[in-house]
PDB file of N, CA and C in Angstrom:
ATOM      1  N   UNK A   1     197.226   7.348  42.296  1.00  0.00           N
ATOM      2  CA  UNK A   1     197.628   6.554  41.176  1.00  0.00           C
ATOM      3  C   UNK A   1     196.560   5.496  40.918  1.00  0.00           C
ATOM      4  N   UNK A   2     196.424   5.207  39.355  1.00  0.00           N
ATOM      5  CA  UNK A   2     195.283   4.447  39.485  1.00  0.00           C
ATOM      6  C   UNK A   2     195.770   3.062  39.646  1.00  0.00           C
ATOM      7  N   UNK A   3     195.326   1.775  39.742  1.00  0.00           N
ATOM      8  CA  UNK A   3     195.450   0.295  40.019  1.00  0.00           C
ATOM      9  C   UNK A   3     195.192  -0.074  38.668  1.00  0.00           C
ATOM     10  N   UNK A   4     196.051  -1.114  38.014  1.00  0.00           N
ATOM     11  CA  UNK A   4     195.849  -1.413  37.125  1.00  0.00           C
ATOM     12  C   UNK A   4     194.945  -3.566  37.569  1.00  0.00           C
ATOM     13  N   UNK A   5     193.611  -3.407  36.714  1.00  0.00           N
ATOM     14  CA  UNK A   5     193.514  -4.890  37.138  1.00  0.00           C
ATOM     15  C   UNK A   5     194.143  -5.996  36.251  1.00  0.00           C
ATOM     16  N   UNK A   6     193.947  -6.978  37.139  1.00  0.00           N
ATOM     17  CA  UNK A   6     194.794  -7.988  36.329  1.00  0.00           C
ATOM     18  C   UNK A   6     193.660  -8.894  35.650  1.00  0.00           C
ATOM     19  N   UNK A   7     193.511  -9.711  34.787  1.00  0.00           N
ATOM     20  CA  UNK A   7     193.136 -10.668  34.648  1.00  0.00           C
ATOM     21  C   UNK A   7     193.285 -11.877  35.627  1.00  0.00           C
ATOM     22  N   UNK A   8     192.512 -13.083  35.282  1.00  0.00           N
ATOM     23  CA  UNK A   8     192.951 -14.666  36.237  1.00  0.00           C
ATOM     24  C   UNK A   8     194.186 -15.440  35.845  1.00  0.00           C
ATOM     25  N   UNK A   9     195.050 -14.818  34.342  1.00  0.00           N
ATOM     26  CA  UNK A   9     195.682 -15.479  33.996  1.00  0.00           C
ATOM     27  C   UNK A   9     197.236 -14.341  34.082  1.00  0.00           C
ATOM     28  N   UNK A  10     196.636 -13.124  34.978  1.00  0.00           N
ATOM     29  CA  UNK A  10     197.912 -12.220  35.735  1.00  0.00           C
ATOM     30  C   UNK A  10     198.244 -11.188  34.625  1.00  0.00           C
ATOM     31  N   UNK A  11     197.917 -11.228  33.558  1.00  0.00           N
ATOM     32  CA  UNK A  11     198.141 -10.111  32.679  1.00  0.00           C
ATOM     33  C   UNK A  11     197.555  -9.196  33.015  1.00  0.00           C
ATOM     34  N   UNK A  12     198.154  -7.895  32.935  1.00  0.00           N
ATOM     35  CA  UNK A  12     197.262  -6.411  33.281  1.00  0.00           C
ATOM     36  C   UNK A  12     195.711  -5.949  32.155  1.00  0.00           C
ATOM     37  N   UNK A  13     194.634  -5.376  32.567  1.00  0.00           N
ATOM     38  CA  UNK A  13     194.069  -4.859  31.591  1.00  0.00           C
ATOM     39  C   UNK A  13     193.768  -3.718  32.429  1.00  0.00           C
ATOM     40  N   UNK A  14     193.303  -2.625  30.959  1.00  0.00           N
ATOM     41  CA  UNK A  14     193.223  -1.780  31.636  1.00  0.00           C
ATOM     42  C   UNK A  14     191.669  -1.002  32.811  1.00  0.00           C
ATOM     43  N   UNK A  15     190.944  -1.781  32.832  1.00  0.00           N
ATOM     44  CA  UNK A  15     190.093  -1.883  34.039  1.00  0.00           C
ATOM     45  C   UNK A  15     188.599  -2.084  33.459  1.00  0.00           C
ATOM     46  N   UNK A  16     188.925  -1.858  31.760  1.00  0.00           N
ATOM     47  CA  UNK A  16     187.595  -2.149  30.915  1.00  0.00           C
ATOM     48  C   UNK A  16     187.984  -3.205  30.561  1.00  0.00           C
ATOM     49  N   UNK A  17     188.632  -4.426  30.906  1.00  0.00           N
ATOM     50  CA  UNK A  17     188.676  -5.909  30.704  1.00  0.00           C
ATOM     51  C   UNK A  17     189.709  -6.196  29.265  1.00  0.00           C
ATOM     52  N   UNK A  18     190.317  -4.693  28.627  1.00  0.00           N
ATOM     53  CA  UNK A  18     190.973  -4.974  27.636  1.00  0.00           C
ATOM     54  C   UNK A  18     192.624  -4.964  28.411  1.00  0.00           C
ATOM     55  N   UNK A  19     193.198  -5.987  27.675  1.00  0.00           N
ATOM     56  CA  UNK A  19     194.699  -5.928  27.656  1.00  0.00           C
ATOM     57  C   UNK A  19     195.269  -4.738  27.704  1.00  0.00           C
ATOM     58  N   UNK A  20     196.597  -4.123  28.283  1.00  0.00           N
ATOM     59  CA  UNK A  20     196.852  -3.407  28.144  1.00  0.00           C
ATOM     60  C   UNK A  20     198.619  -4.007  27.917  1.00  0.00           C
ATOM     61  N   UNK A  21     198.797  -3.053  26.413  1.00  0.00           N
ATOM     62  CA  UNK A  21     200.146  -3.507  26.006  1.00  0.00           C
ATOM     63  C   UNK A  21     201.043  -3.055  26.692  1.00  0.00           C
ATOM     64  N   UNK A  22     202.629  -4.072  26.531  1.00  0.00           N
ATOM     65  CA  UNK A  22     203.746  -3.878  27.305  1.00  0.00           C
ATOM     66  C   UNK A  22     204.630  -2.667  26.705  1.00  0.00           C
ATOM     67  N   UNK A  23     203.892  -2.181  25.393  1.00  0.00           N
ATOM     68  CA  UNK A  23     204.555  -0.557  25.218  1.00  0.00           C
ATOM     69  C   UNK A  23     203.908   0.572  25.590  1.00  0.00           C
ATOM     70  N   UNK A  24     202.931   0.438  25.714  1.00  0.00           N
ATOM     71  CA  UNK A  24     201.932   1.335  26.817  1.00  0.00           C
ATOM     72  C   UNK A  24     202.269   0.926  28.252  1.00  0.00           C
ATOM     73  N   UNK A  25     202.592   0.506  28.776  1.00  0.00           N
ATOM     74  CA  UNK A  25     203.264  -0.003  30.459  1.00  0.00           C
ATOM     75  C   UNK A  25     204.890   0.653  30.157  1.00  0.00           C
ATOM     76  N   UNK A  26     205.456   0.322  28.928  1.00  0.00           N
ATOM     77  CA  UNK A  26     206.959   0.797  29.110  1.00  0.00           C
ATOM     78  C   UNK A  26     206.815   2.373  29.228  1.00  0.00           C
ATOM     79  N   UNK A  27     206.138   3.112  28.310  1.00  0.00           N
ATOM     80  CA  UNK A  27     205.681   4.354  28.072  1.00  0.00           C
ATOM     81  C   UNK A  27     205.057   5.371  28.914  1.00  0.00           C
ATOM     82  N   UNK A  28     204.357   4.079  30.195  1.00  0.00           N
ATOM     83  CA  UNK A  28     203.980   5.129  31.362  1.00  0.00           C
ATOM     84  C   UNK A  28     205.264   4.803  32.403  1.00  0.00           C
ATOM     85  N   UNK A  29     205.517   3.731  32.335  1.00  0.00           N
ATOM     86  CA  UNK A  29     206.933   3.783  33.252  1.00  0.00           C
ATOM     87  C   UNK A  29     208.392   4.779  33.124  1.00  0.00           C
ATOM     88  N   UNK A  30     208.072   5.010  31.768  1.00  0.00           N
ATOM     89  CA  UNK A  30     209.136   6.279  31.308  1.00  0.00           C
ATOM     90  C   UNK A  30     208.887   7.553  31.341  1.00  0.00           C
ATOM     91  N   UNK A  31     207.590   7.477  31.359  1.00  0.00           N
ATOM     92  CA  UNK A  31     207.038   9.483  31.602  1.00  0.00           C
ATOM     93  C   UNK A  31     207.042   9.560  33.386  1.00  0.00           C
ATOM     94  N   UNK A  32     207.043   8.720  34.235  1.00  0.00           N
ATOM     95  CA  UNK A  32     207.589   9.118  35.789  1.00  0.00           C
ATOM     96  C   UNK A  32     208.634   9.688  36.099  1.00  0.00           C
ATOM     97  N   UNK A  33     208.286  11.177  36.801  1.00  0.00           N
ATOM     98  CA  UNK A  33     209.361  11.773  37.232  1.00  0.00           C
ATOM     99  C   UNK A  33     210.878  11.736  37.203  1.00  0.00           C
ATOM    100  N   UNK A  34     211.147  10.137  38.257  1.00  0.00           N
ATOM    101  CA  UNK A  34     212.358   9.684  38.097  1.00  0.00           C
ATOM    102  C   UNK A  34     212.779   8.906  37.434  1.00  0.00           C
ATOM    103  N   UNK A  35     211.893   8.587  36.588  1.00  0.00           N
ATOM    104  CA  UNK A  35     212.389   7.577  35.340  1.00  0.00           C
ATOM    105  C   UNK A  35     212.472   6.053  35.938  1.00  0.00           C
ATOM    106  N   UNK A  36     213.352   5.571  35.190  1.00  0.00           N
ATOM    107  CA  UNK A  36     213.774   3.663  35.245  1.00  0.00           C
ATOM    108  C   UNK A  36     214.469   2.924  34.820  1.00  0.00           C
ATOM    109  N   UNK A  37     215.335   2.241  35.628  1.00  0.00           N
ATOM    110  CA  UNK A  37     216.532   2.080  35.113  1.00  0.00           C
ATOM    111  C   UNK A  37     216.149   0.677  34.033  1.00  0.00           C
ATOM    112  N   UNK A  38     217.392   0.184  33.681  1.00  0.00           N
ATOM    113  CA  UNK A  38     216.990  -1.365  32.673  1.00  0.00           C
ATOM    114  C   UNK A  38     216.425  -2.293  33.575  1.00  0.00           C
ATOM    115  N   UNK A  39     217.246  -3.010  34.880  1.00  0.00           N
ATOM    116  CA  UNK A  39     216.955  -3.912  35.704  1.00  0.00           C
ATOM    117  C   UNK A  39     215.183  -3.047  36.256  1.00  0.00           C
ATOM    118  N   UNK A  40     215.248  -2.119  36.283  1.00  0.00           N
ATOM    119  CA  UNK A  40     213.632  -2.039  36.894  1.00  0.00           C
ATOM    120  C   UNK A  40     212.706  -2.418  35.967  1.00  0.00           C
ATOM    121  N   UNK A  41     212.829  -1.621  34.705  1.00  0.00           N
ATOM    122  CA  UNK A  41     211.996  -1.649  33.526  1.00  0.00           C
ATOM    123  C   UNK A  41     211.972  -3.424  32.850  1.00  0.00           C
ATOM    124  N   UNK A  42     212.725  -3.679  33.460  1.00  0.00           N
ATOM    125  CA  UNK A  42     212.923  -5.733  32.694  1.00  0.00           C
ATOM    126  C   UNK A  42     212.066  -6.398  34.045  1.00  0.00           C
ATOM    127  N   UNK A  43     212.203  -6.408  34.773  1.00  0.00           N
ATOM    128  CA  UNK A  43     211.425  -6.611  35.861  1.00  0.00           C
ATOM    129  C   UNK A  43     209.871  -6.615  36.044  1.00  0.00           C
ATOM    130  N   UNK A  44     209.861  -5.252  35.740  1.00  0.00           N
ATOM    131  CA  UNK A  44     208.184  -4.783  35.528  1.00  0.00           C
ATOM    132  C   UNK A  44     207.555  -5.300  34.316  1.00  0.00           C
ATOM    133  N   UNK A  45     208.087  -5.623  33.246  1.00  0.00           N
ATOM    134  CA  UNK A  45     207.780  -5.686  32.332  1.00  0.00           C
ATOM    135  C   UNK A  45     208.241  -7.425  31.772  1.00  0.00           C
ATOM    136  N   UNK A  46     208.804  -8.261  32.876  1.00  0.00           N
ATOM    137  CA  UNK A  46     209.160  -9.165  32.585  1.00  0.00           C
ATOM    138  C   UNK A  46     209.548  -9.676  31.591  1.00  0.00           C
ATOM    139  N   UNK A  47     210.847  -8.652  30.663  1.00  0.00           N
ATOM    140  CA  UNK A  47     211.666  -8.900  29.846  1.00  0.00           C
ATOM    141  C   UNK A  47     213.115  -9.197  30.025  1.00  0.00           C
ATOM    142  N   UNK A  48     213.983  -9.788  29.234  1.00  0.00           N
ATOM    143  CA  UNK A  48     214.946  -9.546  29.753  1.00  0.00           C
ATOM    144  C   UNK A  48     215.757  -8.146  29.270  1.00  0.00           C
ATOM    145  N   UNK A  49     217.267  -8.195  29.557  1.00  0.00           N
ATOM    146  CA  UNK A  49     217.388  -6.852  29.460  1.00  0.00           C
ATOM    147  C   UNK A  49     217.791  -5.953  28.431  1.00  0.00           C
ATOM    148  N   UNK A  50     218.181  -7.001  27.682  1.00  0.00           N
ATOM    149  CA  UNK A  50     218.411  -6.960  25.911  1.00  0.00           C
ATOM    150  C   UNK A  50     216.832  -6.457  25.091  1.00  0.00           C
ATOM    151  N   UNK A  51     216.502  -7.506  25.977  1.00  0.00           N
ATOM    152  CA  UNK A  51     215.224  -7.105  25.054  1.00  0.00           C
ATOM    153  C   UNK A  51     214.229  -5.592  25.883  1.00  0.00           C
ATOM    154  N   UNK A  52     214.466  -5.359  26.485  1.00  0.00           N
ATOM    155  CA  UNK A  52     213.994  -4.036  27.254  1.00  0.00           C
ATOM    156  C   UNK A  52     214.896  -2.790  26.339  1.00  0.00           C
ATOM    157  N   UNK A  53     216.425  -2.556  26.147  1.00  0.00           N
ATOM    158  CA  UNK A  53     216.932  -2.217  25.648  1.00  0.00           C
ATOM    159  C   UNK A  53     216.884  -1.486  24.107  1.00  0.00           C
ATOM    160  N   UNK A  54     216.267  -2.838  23.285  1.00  0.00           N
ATOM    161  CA  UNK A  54     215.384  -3.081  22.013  1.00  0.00           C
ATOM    162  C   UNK A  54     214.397  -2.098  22.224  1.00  0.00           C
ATOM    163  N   UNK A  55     213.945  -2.239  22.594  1.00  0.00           N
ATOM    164  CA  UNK A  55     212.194  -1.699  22.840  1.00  0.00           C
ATOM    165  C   UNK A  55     212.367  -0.213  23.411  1.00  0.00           C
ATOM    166  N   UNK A  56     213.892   0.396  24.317  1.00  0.00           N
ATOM    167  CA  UNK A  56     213.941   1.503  24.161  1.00  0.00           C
ATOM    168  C   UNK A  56     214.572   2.345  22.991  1.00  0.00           C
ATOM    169  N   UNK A  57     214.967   1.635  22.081  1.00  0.00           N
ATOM    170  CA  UNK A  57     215.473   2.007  20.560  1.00  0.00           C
ATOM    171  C   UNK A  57     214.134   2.172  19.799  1.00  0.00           C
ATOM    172  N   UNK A  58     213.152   1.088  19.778  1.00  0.00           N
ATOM    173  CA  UNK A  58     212.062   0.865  18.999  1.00  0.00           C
ATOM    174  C   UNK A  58     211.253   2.305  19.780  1.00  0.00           C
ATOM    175  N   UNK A  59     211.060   2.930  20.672  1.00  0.00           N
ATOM    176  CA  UNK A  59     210.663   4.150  20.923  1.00  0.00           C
ATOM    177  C   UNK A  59     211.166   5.310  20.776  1.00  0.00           C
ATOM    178  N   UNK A  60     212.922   5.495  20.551  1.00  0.00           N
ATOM    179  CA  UNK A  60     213.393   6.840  19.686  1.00  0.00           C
ATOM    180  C   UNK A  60     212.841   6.496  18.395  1.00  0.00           C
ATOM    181  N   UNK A  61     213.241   5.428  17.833  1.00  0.00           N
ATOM    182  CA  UNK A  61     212.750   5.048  16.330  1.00  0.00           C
ATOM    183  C   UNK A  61     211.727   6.138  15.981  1.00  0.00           C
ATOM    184  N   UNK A  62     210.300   5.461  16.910  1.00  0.00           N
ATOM    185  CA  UNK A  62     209.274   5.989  16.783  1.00  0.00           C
ATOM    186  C   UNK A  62     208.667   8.107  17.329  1.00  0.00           C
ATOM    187  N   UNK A  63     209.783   8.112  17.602  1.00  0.00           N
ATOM    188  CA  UNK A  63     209.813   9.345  18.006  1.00  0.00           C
ATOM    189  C   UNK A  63     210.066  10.033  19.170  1.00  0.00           C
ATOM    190  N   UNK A  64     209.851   8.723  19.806  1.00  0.00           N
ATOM    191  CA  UNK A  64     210.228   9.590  21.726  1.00  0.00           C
ATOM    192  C   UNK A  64     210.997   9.935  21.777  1.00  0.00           C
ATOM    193  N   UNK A  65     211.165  11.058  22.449  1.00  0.00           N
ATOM    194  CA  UNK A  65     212.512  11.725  23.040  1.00  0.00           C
ATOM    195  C   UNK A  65     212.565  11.152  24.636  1.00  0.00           C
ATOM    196  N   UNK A  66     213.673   9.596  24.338  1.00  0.00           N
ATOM    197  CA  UNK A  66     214.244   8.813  25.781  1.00  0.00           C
ATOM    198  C   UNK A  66     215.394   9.551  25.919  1.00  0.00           C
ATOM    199  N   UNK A  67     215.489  10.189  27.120  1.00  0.00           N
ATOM    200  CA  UNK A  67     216.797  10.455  27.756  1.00  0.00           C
ATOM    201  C   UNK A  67     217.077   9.528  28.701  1.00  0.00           C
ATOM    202  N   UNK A  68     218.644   9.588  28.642  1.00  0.00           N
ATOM    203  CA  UNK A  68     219.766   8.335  29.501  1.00  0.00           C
ATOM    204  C   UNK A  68     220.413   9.514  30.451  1.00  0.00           C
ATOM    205  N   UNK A  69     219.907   9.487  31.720  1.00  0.00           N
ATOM    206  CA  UNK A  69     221.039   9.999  32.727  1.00  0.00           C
ATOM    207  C   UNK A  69     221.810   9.283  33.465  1.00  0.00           C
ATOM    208  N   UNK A  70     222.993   9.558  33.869  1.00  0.00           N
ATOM    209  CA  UNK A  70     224.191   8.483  34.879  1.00  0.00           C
ATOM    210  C   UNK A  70     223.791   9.019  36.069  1.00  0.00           C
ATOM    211  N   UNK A  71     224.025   8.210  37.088  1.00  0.00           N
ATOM    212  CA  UNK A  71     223.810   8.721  38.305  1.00  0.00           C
ATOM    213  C   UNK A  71     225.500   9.597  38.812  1.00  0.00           C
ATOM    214  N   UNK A  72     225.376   9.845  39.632  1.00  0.00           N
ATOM    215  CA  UNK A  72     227.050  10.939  39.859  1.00  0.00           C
ATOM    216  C   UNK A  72     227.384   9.642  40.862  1.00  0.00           C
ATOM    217  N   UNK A  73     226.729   9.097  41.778  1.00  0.00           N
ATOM    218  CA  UNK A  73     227.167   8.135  42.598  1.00  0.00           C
ATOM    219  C   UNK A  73     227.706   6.876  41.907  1.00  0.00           C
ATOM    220  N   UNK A  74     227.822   6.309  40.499  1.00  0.00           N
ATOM    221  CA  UNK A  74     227.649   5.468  39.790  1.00  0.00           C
ATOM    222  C   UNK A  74     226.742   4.230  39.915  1.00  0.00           C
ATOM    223  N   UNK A  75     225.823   4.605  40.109  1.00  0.00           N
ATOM    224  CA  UNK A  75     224.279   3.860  40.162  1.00  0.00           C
ATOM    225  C   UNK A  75     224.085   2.855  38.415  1.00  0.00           C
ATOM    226  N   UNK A  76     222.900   2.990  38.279  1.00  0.00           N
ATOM    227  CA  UNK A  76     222.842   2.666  37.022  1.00  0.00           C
ATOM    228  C   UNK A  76     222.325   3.756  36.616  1.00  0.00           C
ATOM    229  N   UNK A  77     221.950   3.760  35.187  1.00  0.00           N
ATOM    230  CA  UNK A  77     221.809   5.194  34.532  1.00  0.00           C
ATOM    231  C   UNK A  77     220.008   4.478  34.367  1.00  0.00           C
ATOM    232  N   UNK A  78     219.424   6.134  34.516  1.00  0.00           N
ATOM    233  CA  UNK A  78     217.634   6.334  34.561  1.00  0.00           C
ATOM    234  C   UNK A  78     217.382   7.033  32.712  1.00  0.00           C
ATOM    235  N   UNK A  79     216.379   6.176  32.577  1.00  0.00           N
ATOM    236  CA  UNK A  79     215.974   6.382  31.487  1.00  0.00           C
ATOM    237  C   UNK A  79     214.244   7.331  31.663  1.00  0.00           C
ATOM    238  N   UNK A  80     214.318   8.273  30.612  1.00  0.00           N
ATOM    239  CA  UNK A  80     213.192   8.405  30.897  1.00  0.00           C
ATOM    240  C   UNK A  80     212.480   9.456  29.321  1.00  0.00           C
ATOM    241  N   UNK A  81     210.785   9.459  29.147  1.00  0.00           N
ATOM    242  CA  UNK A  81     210.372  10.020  28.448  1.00  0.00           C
ATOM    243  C   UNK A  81     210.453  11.614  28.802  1.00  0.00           C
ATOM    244  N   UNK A  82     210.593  12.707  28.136  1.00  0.00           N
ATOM    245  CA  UNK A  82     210.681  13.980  28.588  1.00  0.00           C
ATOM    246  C   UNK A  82     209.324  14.554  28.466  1.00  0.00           C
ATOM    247  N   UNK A  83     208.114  14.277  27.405  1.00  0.00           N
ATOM    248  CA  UNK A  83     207.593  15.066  27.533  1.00  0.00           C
ATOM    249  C   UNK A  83     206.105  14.113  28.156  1.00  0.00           C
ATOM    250  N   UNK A  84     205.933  14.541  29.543  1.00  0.00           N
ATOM    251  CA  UNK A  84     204.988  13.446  30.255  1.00  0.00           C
ATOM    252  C   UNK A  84     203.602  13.388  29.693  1.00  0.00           C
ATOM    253  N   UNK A  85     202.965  15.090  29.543  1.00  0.00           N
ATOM    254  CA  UNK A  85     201.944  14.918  29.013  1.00  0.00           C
ATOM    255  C   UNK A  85     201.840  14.437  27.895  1.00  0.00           C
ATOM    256  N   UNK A  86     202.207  14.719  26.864  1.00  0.00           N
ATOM    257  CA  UNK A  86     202.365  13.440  25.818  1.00  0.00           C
ATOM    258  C   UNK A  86     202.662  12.399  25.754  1.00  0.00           C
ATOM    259  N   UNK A  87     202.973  11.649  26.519  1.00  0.00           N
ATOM    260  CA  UNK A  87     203.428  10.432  27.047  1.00  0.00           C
ATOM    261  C   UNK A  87     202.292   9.675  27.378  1.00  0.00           C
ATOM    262  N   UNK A  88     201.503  10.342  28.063  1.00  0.00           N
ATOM    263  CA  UNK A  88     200.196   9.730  29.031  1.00  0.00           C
ATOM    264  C   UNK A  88     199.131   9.677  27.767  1.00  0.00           C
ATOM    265  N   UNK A  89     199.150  10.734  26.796  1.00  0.00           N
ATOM    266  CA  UNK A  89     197.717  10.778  25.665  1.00  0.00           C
ATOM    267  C   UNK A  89     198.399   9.536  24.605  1.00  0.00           C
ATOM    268  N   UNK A  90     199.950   9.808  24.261  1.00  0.00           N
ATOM    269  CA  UNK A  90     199.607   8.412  23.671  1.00  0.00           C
ATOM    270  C   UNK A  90     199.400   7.193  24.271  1.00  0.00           C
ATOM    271  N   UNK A  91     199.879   7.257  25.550  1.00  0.00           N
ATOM    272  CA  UNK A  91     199.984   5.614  26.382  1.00  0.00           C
ATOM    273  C   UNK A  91     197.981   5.091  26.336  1.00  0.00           C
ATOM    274  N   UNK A  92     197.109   6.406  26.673  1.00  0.00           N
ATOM    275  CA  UNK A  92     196.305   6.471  26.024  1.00  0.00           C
ATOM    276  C   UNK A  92     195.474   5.766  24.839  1.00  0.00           C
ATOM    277  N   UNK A  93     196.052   6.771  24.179  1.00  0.00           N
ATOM    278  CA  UNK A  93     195.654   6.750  22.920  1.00  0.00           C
ATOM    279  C   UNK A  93     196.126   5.026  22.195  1.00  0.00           C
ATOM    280  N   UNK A  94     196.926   4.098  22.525  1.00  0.00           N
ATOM    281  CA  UNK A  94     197.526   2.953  22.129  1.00  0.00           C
ATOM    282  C   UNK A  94     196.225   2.263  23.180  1.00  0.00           C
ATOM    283  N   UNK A  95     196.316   2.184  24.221  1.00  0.00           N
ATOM    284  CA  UNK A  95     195.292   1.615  24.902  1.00  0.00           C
ATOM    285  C   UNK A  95     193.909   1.487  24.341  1.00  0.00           C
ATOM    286  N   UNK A  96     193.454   2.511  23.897  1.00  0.00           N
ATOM    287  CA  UNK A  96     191.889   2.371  23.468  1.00  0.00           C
ATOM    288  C   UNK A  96     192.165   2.064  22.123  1.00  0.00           C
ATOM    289  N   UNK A  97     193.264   2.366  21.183  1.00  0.00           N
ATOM    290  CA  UNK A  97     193.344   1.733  19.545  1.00  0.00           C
ATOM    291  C   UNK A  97     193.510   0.053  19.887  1.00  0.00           C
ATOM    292  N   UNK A  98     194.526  -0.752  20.693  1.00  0.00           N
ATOM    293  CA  UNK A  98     194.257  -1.512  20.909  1.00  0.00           C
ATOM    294  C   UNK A  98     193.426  -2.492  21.499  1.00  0.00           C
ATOM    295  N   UNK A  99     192.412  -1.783  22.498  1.00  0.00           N
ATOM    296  CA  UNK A  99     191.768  -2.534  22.930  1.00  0.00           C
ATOM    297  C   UNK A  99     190.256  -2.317  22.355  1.00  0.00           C
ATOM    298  N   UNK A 100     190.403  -1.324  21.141  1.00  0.00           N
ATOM    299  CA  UNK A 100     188.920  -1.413  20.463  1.00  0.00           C
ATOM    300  C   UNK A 100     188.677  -2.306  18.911  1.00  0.00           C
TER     301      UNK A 100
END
């Protein structure tokens, strides 16, 4: 897995000194295998959970196909992108539009 660096002021970039956005971070956190629940994804992303929530609407909006699974144990329910390789070219593809 690669390391993402941080800046001095703790924000991530992506290792060419550009920022890397918190919908490109939500977007690779959702194309992982097992997905992520709200409390993980608000966490990582230091949102709260409303607003994490938002931002997984603002990505069906935009086209992702987010699936919501329940756990059978009653866990919290895992969210996740289905189609990974596409997931990764746009997380991509947003990375270098934004940081050029």
């Amino acid at each position: 897995m690669k390391s993402v660096a941080k800046k001095p002021d703790g924000k991530p970039t992506s290792g060419n000194g550009r920022q890397v956005t918190k919908k490109a971070q939500l977007i690779k956190l959702l194309g992982r295998k097992s997905g992520a629940d709200i409390v993980a994804l608000s966490d990582k992303l230091g949102w709260q959970q409303h607003t994490t929530r938002a931002a997984l609407s603002g990505l069906r909006k935009a086209g992702y196909k987010v699936t919501r699974a329940t756990s059978a144990n009653g866990g919290p329910a895992k969210y996740r992108i289905l189609v990974a390789s596409a997931v990764a070219d746009d997380a991509a593809a947003e990375v270098a539009q934004n940081g050029a």
